[in-house]
N, C-alpha and C. Protein backbone atom coordinates (compact mmCIF):
# COMPACT_ATOMS: atom_id res chain seq x y z
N UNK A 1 17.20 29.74 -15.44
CA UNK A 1 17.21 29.00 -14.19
C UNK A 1 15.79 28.78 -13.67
N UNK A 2 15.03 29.71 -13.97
CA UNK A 2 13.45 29.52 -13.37
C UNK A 2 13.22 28.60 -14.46
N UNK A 3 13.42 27.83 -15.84
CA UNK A 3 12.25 26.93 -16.13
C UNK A 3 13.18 25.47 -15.53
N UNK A 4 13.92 25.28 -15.02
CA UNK A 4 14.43 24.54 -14.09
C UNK A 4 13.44 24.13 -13.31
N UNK A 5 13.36 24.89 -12.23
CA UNK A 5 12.34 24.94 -11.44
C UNK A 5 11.23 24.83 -11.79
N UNK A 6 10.59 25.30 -13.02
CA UNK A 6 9.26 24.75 -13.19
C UNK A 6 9.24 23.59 -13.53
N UNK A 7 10.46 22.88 -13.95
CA UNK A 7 10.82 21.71 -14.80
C UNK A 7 10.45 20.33 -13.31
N UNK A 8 10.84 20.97 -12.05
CA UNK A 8 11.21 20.30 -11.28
C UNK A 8 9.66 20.04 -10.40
N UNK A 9 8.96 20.94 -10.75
CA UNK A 9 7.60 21.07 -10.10
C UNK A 9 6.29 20.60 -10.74
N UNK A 10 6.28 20.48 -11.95
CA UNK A 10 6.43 19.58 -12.83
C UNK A 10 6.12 18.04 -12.60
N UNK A 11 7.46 17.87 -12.84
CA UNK A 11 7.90 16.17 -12.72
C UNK A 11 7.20 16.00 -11.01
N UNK A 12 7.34 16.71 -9.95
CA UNK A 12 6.50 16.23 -8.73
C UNK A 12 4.95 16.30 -8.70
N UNK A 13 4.57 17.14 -9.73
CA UNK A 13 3.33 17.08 -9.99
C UNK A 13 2.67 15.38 -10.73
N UNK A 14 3.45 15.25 -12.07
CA UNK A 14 3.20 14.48 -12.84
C UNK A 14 3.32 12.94 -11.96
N UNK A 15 4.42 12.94 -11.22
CA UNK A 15 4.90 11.70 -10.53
C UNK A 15 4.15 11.77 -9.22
N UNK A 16 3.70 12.59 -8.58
CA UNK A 16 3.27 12.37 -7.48
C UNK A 16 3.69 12.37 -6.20
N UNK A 17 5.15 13.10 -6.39
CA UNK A 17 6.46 12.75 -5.51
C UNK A 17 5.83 13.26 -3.89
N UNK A 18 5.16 14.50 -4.02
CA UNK A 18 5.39 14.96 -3.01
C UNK A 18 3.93 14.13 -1.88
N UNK A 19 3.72 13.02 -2.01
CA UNK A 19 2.36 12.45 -0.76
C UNK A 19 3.67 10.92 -1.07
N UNK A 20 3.48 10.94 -2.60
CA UNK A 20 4.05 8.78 -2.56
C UNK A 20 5.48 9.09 -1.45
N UNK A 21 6.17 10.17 -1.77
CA UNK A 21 7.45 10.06 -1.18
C UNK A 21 7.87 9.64 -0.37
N UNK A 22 6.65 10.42 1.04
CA UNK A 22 6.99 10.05 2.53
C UNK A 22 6.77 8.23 2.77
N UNK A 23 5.64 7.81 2.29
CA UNK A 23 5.34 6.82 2.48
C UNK A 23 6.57 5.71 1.39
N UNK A 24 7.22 6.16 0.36
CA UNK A 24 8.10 5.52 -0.49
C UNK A 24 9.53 5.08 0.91
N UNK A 25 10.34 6.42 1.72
CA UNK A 25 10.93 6.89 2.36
C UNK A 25 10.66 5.22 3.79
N UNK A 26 9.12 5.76 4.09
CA UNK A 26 8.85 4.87 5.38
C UNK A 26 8.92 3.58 5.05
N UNK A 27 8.49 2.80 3.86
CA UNK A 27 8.59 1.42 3.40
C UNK A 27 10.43 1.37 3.66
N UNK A 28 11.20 1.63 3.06
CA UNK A 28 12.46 1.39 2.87
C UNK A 28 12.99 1.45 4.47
N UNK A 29 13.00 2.52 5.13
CA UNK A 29 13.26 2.38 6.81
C UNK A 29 12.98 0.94 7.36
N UNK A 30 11.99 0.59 6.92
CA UNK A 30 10.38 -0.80 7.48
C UNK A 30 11.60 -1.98 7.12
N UNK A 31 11.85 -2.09 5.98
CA UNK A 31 12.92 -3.03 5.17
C UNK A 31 13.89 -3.04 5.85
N UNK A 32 14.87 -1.98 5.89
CA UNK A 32 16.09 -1.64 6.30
C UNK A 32 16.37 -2.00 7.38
N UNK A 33 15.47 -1.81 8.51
CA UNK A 33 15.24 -1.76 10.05
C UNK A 33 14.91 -3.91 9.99
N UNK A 34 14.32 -4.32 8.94
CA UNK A 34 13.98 -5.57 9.42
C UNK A 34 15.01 -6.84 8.70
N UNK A 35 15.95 -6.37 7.77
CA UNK A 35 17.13 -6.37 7.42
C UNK A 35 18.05 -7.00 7.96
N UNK A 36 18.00 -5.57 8.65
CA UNK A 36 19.28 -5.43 10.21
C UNK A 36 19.13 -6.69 10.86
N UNK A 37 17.73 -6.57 11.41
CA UNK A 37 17.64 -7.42 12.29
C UNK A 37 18.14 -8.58 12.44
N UNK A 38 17.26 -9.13 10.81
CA UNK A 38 17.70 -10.60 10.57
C UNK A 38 19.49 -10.63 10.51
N UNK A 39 19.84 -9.65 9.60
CA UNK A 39 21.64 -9.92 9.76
C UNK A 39 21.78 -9.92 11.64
N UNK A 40 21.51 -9.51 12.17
CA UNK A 40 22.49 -9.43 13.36
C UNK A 40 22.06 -10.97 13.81
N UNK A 41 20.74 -11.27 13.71
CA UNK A 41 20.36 -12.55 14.80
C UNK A 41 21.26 -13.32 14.11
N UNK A 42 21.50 -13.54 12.44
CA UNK A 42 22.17 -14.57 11.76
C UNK A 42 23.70 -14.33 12.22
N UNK A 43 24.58 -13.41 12.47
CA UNK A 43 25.69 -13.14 12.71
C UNK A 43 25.79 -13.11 14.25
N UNK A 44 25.19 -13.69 15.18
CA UNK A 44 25.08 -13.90 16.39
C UNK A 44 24.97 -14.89 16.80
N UNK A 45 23.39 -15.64 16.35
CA UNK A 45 23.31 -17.13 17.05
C UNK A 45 23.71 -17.93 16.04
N UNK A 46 24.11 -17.77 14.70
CA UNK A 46 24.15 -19.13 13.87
C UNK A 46 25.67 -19.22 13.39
N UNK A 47 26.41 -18.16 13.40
CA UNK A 47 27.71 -18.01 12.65
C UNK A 47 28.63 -18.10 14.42
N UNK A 48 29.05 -19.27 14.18
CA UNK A 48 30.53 -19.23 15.43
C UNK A 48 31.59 -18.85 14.79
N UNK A 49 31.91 -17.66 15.29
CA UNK A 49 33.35 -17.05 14.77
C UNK A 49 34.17 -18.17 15.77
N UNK A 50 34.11 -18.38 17.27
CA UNK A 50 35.34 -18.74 18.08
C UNK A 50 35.86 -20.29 17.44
């Protein structure tokens, strides 16, 4: 079970996970959040359900 763990510390070493992550994490929020947006304005002012 411990070379698991080294296995896993490792791959965040090699990849870089643990600095790219947060900033990987904040891009996708940035997207997600600007997304939304556009769906709601499009499902509000341009789509007449009545």
């Amino acid at each position: 079970m411990e070379s698991l763990g080294n296995m896993g510390s490792n791959l965040q070493n090699a990849f870089g996970f643990d600095s790219d992550l947060w900033i990987y994490l904040v891009e996708n929020i940035v997207i997600i959040v600007i997304y939304h947006i556009i769906t709601e304005v499009i499902l509000t002012k341009k789509l007449n359900l009545e």
